[in-house]
PDB file of N, CA and C in Angstrom:
ATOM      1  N   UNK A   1     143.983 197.289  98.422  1.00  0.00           N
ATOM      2  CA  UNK A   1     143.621 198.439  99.238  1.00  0.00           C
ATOM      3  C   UNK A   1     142.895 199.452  98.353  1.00  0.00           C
ATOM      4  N   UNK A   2     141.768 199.795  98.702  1.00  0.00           N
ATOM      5  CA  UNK A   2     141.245 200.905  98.200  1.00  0.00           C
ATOM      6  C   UNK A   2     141.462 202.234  98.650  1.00  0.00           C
ATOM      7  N   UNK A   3     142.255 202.946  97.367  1.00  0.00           N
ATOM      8  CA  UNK A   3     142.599 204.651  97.710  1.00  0.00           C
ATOM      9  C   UNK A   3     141.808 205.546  96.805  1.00  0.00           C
ATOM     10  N   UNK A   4     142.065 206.827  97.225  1.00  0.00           N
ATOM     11  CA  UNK A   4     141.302 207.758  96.335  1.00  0.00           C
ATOM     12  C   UNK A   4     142.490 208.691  97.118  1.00  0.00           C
ATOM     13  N   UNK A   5     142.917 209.216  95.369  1.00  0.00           N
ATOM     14  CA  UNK A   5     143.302 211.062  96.027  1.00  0.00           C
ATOM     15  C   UNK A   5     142.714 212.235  95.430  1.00  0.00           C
ATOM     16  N   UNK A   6     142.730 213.110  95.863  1.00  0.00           N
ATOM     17  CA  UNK A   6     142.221 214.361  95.554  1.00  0.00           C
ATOM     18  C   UNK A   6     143.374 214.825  94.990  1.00  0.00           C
ATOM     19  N   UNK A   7     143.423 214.996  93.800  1.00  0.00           N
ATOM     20  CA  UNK A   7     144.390 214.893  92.932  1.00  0.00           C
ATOM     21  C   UNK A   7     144.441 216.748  91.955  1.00  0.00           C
ATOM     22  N   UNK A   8     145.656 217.492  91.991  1.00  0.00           N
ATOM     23  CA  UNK A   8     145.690 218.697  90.981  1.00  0.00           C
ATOM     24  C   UNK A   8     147.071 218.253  90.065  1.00  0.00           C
ATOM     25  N   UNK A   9     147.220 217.711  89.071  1.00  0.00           N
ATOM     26  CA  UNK A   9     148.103 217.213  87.891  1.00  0.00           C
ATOM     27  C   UNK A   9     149.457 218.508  87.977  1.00  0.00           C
ATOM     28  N   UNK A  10     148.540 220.052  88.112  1.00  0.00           N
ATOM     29  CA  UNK A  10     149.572 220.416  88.017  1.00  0.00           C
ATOM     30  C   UNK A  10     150.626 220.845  88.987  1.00  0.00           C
ATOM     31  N   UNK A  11     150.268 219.944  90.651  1.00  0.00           N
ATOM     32  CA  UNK A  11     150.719 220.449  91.677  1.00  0.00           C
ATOM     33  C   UNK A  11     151.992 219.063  91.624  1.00  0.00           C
ATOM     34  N   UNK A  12     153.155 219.670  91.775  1.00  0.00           N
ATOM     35  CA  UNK A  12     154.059 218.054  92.036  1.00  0.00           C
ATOM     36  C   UNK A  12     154.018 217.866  93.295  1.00  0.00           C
ATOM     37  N   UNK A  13     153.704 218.116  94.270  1.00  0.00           N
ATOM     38  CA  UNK A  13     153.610 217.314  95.263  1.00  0.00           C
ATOM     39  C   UNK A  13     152.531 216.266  95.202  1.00  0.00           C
ATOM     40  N   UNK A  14     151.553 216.920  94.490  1.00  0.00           N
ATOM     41  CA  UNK A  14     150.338 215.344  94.752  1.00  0.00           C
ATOM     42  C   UNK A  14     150.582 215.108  93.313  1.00  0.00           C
ATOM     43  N   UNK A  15     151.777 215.275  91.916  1.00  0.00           N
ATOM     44  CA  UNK A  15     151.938 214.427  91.651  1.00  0.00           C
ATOM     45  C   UNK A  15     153.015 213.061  91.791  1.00  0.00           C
ATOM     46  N   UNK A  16     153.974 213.720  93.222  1.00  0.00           N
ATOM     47  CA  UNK A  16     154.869 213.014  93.761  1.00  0.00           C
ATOM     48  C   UNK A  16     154.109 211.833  94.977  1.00  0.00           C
ATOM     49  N   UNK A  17     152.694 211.986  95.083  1.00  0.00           N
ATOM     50  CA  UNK A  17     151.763 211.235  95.956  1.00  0.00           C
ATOM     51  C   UNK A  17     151.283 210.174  95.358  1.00  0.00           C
ATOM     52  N   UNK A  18     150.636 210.798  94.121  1.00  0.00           N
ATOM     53  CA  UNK A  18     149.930 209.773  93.074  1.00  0.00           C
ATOM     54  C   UNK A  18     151.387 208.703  92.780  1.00  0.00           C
ATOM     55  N   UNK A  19     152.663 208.663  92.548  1.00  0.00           N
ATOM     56  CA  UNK A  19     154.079 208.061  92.446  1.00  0.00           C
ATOM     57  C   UNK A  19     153.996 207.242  93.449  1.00  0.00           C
ATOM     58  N   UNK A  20     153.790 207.732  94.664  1.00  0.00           N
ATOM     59  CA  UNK A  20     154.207 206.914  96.007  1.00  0.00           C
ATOM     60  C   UNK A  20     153.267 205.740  96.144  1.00  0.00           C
ATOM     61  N   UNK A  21     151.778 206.214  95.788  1.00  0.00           N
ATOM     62  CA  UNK A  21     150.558 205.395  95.630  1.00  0.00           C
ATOM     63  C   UNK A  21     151.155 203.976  94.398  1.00  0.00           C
ATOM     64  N   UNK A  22     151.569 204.310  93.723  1.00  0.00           N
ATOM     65  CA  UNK A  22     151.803 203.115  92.401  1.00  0.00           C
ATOM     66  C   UNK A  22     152.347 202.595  92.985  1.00  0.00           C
ATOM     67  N   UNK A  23     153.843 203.203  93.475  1.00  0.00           N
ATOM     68  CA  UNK A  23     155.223 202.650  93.942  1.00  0.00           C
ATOM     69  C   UNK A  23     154.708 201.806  95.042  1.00  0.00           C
ATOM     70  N   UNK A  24     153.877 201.714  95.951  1.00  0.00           N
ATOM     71  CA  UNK A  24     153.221 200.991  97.045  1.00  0.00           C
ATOM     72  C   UNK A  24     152.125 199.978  96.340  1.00  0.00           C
ATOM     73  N   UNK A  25     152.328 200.078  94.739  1.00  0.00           N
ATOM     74  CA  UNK A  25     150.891 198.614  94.780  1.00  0.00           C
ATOM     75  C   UNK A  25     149.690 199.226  94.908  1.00  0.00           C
ATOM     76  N   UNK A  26     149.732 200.423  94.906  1.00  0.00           N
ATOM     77  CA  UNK A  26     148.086 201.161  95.043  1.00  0.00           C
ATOM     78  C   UNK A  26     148.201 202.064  93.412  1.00  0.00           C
ATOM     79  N   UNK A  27     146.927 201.397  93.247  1.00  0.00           N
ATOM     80  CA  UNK A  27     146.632 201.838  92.494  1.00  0.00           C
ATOM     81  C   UNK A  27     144.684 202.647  92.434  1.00  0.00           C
ATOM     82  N   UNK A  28     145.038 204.201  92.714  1.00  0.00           N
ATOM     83  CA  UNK A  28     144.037 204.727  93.277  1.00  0.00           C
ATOM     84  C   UNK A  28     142.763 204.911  92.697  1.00  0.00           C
ATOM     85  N   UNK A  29     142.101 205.753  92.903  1.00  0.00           N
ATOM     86  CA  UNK A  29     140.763 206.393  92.039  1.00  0.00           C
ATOM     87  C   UNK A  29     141.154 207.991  92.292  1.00  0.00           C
ATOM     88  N   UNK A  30     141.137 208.529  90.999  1.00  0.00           N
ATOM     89  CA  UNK A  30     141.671 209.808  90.914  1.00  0.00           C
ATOM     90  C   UNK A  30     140.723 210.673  91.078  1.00  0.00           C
ATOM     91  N   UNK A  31     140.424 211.844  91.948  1.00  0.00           N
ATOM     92  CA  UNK A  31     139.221 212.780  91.637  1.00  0.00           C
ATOM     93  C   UNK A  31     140.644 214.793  91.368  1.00  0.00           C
ATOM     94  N   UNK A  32     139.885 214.599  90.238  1.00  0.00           N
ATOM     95  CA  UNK A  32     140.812 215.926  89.570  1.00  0.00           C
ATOM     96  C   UNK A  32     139.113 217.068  90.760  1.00  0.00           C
ATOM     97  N   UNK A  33     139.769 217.123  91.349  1.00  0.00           N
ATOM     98  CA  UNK A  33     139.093 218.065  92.141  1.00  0.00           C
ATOM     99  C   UNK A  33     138.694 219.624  91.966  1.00  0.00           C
ATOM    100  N   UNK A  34     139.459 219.931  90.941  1.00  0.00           N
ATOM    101  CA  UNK A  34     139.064 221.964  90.436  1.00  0.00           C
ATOM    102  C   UNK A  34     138.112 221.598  89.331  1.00  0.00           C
ATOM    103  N   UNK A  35     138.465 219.912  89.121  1.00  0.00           N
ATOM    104  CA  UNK A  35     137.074 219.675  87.862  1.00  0.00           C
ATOM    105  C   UNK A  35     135.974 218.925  88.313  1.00  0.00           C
ATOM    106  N   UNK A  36     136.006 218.931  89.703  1.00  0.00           N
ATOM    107  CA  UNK A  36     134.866 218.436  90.121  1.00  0.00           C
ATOM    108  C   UNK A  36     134.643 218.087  91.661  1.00  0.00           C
ATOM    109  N   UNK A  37     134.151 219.791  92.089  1.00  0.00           N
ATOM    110  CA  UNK A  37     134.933 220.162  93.072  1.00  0.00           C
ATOM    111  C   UNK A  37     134.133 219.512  94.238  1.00  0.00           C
ATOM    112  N   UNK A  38     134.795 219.645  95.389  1.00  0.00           N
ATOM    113  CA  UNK A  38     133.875 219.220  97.101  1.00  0.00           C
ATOM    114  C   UNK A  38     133.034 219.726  97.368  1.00  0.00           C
ATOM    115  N   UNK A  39     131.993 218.914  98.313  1.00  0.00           N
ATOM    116  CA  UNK A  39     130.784 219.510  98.918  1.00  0.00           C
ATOM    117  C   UNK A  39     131.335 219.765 100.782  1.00  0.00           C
ATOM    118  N   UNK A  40     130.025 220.577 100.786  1.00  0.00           N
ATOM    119  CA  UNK A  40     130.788 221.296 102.536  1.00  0.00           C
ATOM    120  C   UNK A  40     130.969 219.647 103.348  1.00  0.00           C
ATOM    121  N   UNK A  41     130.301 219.230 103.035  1.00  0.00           N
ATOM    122  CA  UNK A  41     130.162 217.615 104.135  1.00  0.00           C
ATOM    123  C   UNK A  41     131.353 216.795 104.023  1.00  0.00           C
ATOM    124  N   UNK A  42     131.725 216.806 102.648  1.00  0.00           N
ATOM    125  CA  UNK A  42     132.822 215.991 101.897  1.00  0.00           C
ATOM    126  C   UNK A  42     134.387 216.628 102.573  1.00  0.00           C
ATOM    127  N   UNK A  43     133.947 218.026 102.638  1.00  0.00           N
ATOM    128  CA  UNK A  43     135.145 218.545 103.149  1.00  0.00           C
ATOM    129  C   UNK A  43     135.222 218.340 104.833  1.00  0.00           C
ATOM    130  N   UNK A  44     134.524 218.749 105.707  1.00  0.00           N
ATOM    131  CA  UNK A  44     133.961 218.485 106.602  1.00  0.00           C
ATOM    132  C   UNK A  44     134.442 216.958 107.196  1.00  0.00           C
ATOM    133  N   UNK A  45     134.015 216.186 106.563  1.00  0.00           N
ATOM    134  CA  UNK A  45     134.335 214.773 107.108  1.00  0.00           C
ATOM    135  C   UNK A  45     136.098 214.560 106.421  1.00  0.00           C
ATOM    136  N   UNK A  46     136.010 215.075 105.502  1.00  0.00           N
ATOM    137  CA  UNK A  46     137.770 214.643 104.882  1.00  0.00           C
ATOM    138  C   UNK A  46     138.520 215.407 105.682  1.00  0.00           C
ATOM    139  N   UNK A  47     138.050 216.930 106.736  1.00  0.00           N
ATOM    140  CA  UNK A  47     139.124 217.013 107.537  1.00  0.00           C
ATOM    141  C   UNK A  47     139.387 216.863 108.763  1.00  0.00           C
ATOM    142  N   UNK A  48     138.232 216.321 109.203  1.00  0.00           N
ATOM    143  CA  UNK A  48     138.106 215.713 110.504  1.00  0.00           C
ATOM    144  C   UNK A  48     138.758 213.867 110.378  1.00  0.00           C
ATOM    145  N   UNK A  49     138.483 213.358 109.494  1.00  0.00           N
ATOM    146  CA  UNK A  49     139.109 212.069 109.538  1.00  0.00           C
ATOM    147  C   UNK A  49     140.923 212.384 109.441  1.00  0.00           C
ATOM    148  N   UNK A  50     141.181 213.239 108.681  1.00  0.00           N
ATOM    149  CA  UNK A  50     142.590 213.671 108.768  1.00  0.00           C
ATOM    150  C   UNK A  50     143.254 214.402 110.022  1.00  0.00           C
ATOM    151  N   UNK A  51     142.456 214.996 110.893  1.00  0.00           N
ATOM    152  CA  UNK A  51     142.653 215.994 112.370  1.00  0.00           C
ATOM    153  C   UNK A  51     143.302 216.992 111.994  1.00  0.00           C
ATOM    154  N   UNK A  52     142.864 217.439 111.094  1.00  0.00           N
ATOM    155  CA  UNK A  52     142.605 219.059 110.656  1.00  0.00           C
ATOM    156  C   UNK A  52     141.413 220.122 110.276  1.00  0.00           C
ATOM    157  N   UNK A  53     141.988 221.094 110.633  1.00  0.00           N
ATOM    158  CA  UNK A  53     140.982 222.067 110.433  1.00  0.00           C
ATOM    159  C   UNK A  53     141.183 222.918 109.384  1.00  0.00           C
ATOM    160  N   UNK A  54     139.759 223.492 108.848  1.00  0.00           N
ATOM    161  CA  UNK A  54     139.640 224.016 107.424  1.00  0.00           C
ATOM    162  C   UNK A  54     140.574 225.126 107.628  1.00  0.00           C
ATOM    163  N   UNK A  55     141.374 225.912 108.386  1.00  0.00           N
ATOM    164  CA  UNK A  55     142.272 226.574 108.311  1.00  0.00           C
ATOM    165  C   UNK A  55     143.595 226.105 108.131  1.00  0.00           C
ATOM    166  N   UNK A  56     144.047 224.903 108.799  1.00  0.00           N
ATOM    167  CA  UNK A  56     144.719 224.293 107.942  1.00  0.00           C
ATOM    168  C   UNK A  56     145.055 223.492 107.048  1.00  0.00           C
ATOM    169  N   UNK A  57     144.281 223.448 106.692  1.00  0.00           N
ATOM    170  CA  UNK A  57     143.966 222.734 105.161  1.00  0.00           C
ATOM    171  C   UNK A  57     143.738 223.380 104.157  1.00  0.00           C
ATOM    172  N   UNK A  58     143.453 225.079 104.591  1.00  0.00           N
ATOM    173  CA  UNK A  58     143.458 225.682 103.132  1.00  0.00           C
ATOM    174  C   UNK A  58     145.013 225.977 102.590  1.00  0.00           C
ATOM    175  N   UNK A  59     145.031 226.627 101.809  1.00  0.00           N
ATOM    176  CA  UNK A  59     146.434 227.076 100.965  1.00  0.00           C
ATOM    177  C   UNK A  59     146.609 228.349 100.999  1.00  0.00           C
ATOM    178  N   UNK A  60     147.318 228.617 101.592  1.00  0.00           N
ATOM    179  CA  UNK A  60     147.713 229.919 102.348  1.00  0.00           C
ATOM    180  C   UNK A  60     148.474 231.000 101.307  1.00  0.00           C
ATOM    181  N   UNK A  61     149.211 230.198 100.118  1.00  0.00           N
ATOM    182  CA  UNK A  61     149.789 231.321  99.121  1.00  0.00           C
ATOM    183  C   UNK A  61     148.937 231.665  97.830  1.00  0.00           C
ATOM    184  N   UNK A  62     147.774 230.812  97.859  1.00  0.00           N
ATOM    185  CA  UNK A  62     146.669 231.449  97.081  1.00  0.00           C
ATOM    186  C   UNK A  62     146.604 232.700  97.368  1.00  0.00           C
ATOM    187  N   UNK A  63     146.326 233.550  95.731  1.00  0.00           N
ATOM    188  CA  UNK A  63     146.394 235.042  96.000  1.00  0.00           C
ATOM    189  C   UNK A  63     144.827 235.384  96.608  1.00  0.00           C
ATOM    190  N   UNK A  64     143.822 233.891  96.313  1.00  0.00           N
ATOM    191  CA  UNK A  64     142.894 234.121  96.447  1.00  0.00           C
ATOM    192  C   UNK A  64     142.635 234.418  97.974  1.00  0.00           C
ATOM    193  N   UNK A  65     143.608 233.283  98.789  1.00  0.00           N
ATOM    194  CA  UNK A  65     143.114 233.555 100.313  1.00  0.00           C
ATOM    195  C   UNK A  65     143.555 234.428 100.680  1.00  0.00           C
ATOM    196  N   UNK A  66     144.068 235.618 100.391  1.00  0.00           N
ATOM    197  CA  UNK A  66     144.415 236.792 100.949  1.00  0.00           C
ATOM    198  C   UNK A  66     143.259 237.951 100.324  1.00  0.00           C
ATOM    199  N   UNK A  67     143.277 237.504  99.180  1.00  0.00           N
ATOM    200  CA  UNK A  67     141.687 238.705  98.518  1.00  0.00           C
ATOM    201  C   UNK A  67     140.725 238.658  99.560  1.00  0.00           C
ATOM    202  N   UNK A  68     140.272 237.152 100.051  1.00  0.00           N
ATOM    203  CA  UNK A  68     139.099 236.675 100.524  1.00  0.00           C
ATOM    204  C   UNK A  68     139.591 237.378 102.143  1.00  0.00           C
ATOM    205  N   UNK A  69     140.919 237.295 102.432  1.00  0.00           N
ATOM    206  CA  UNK A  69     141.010 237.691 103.793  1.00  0.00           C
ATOM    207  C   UNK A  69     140.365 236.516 105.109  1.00  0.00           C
ATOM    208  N   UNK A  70     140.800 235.341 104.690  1.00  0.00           N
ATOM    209  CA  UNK A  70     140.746 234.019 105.052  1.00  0.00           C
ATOM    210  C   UNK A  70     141.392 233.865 106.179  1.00  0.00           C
ATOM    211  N   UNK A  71     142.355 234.515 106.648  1.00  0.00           N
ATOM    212  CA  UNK A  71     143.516 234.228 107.860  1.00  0.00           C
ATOM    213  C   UNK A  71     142.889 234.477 108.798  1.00  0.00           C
ATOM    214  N   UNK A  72     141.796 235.614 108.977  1.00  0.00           N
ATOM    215  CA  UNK A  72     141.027 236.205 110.136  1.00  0.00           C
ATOM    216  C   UNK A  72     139.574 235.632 110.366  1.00  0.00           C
ATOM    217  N   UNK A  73     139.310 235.151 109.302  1.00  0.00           N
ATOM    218  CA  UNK A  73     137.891 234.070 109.340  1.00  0.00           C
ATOM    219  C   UNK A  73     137.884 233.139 109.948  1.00  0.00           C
ATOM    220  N   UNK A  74     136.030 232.918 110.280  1.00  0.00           N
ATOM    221  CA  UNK A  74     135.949 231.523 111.296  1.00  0.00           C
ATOM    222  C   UNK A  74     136.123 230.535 109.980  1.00  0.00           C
ATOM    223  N   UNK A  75     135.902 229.467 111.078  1.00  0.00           N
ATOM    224  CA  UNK A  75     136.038 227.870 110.257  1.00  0.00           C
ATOM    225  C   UNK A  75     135.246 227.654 109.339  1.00  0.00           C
ATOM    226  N   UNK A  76     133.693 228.442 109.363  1.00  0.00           N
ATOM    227  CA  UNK A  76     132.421 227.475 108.305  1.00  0.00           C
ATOM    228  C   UNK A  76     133.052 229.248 107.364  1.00  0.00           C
ATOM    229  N   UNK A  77     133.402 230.134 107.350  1.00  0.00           N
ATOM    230  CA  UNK A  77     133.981 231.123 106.152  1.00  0.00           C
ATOM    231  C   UNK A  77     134.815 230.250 105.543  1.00  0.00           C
ATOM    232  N   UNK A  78     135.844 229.771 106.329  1.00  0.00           N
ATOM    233  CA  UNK A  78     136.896 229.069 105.648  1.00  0.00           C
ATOM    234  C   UNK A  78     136.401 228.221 104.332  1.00  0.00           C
ATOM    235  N   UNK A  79     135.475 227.187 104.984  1.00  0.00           N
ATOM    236  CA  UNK A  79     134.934 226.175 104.700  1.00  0.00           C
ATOM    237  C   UNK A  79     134.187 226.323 103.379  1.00  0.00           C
ATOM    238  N   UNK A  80     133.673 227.574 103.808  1.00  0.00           N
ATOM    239  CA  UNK A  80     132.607 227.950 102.106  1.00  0.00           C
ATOM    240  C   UNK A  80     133.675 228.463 101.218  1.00  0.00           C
ATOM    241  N   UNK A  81     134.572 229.183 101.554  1.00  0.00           N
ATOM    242  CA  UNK A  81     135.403 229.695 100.372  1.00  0.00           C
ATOM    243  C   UNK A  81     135.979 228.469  99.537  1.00  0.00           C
ATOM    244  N   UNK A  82     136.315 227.408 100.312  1.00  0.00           N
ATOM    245  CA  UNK A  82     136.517 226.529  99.707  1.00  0.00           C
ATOM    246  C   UNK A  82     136.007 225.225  98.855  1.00  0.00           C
ATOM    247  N   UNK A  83     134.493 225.456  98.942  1.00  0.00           N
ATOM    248  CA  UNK A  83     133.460 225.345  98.292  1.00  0.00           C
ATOM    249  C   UNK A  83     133.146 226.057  97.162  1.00  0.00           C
ATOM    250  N   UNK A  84     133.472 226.963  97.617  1.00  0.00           N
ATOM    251  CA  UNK A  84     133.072 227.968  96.153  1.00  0.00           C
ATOM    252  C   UNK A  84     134.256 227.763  95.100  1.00  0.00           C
ATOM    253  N   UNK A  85     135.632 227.669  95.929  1.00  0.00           N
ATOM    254  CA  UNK A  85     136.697 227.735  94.801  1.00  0.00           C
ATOM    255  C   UNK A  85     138.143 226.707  95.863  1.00  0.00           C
ATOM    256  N   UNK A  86     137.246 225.445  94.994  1.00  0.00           N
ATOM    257  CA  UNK A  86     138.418 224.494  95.266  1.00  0.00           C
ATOM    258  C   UNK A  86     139.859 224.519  95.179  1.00  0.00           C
ATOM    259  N   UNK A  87     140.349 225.684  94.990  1.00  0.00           N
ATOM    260  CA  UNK A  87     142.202 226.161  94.700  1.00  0.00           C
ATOM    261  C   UNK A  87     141.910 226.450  96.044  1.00  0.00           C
ATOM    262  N   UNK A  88     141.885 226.390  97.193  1.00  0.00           N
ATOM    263  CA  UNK A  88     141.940 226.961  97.932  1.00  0.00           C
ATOM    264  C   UNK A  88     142.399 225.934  99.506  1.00  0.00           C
ATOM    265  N   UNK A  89     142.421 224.295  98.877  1.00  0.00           N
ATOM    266  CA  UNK A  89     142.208 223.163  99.606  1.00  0.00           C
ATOM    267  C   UNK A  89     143.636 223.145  99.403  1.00  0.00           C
ATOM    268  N   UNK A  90     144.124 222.310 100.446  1.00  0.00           N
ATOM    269  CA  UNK A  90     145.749 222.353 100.075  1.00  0.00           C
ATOM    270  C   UNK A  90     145.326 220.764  99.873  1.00  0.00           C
ATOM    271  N   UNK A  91     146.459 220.501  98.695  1.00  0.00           N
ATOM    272  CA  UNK A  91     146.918 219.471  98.238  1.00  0.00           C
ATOM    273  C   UNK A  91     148.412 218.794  98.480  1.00  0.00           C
ATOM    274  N   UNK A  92     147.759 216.963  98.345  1.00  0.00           N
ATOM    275  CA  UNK A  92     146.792 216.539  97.743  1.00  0.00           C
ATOM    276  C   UNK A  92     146.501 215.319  99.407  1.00  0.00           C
ATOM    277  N   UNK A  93     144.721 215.450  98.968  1.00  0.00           N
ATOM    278  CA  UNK A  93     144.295 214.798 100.358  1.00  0.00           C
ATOM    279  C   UNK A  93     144.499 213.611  99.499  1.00  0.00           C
ATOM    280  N   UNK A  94     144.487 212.292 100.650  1.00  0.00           N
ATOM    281  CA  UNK A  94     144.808 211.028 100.323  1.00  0.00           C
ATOM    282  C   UNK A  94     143.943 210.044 101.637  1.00  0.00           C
ATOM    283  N   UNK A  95     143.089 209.010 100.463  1.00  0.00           N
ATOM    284  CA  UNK A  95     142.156 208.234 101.390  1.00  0.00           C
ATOM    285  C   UNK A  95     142.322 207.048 101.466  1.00  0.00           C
ATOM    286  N   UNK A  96     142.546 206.692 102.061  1.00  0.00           N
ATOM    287  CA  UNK A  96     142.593 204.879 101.786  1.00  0.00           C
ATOM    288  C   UNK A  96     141.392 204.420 103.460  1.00  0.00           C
ATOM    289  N   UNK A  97     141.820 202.723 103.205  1.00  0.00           N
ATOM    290  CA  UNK A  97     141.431 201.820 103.768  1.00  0.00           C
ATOM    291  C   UNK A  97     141.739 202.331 105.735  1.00  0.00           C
ATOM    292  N   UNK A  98     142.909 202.229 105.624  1.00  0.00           N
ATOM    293  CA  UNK A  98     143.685 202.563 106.977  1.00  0.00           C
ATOM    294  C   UNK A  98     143.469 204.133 107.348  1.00  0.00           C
ATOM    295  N   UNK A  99     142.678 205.177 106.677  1.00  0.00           N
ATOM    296  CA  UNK A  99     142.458 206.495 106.936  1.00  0.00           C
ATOM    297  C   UNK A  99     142.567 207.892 105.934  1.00  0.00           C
ATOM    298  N   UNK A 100     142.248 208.709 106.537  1.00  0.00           N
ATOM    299  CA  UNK A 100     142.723 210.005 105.702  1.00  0.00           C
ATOM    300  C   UNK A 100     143.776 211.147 105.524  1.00  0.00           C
ATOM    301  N   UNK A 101     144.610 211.507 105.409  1.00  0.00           N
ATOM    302  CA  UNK A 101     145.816 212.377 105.481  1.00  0.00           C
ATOM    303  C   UNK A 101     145.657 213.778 104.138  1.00  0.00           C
ATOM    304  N   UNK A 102     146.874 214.534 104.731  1.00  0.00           N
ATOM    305  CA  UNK A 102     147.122 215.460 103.670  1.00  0.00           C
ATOM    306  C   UNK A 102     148.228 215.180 103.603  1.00  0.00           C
ATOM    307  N   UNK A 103     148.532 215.687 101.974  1.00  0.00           N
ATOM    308  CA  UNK A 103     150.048 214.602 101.857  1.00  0.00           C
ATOM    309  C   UNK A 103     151.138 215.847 102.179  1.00  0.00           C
ATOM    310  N   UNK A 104     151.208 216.417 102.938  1.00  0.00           N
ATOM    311  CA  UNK A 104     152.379 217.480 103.024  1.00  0.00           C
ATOM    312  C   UNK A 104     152.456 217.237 105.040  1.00  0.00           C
ATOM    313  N   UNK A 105     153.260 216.958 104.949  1.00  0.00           N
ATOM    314  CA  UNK A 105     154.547 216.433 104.404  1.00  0.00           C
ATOM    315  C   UNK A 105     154.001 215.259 103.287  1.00  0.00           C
ATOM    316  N   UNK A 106     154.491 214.319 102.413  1.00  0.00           N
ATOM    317  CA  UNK A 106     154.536 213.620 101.788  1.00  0.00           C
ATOM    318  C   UNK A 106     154.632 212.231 102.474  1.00  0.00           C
ATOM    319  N   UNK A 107     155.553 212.173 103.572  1.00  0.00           N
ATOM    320  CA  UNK A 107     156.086 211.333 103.870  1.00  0.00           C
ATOM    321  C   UNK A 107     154.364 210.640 105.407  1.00  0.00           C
ATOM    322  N   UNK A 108     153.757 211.757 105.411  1.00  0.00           N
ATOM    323  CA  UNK A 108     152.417 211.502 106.043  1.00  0.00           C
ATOM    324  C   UNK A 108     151.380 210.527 105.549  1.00  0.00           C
ATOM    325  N   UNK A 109     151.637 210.229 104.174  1.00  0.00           N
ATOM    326  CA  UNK A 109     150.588 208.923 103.475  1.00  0.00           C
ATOM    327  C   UNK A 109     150.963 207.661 103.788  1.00  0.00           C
ATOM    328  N   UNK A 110     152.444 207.618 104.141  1.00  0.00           N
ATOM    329  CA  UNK A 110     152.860 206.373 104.449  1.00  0.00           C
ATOM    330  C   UNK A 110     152.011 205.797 105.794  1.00  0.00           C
ATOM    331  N   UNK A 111     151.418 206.528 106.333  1.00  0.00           N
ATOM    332  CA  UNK A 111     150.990 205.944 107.738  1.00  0.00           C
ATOM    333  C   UNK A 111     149.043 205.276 107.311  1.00  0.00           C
ATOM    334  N   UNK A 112     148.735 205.673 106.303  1.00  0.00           N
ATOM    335  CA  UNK A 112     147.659 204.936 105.814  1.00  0.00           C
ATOM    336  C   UNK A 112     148.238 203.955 104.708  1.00  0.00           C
ATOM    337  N   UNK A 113     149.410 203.955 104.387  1.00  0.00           N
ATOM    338  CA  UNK A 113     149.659 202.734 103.384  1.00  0.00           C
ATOM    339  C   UNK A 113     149.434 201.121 103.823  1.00  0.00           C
TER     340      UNK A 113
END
C-alpha cells in the first residue's frame, strides 16, 4: 500500500500515526511539512478528499490563529494563512491507497488502512 503522511516529529499524535502506519505493514513516505510546506491546490484537494474544510483543518490553539483572527474568516483566508504558515494545518493528514483522513481522532486512519 502506498502512504504518505504529512508528518510534524514534534507533534505525538502524528508521531503516534507514523507508529500505527509501521504497526499496519505500512511503511510511508514522510513529508516534514513546516520544511516543506503545501501549495493552495495540495491543500485544497487534501481537504476535500478527507470531507473537510480549511476551517476545520486548521489548528485552533495556534497563537497564530488567533493573531490572524482566523475563526471569523472565509475559507480561501483560511486557506492562505495556511499557505503562508504551515503550523496552522492540524496534524497529521494521512494518504494512502483507500483515501485521505486527518488523524485526530487517531483511530480515523484505520478506515484507509
Amino acid at each position: 500500500m502506498d502512504a504518505t503522511i504529512y508528518h510534524n516529529p514534534k507533534c505525538s499524535t502524528s508521531r503516534k500515526a507514523l507508529e500505527k502506519l509501521r504497526e499496519a505493514g505500512v511503511e510511508p513516505t514522510i513529508v516534514k511539512y513546516l520544511d516543506r510546506p503545501y501549495t493552495r491546490d495540495q491543500l485544497r484537494t487534501m481537504f476535500a478528499d478527507a470531507g473537510v474544510t480549511a476551517h476545520q483543518a486548521a489548528r485552533k490553539r495556534e497563537a497564530l490563529y488567533k493573531e490572524l483572527a482566523l475563526a471569523d474568516a472565509s475559507e480561501d483566508a483560511v486557506l492562505n494563512a495556511m499557505v503562508e504558515h504551515p503550523v496552522l494545518v492540524e496534524r497529521p493528514f494521512v494518504v494512502t491507497d483507500k483515501g485521505t483522513r486527518l488523524g485526530r481522532p487517531l483511530e480515523s486512519i484505520d478506515e484507509i488502512l
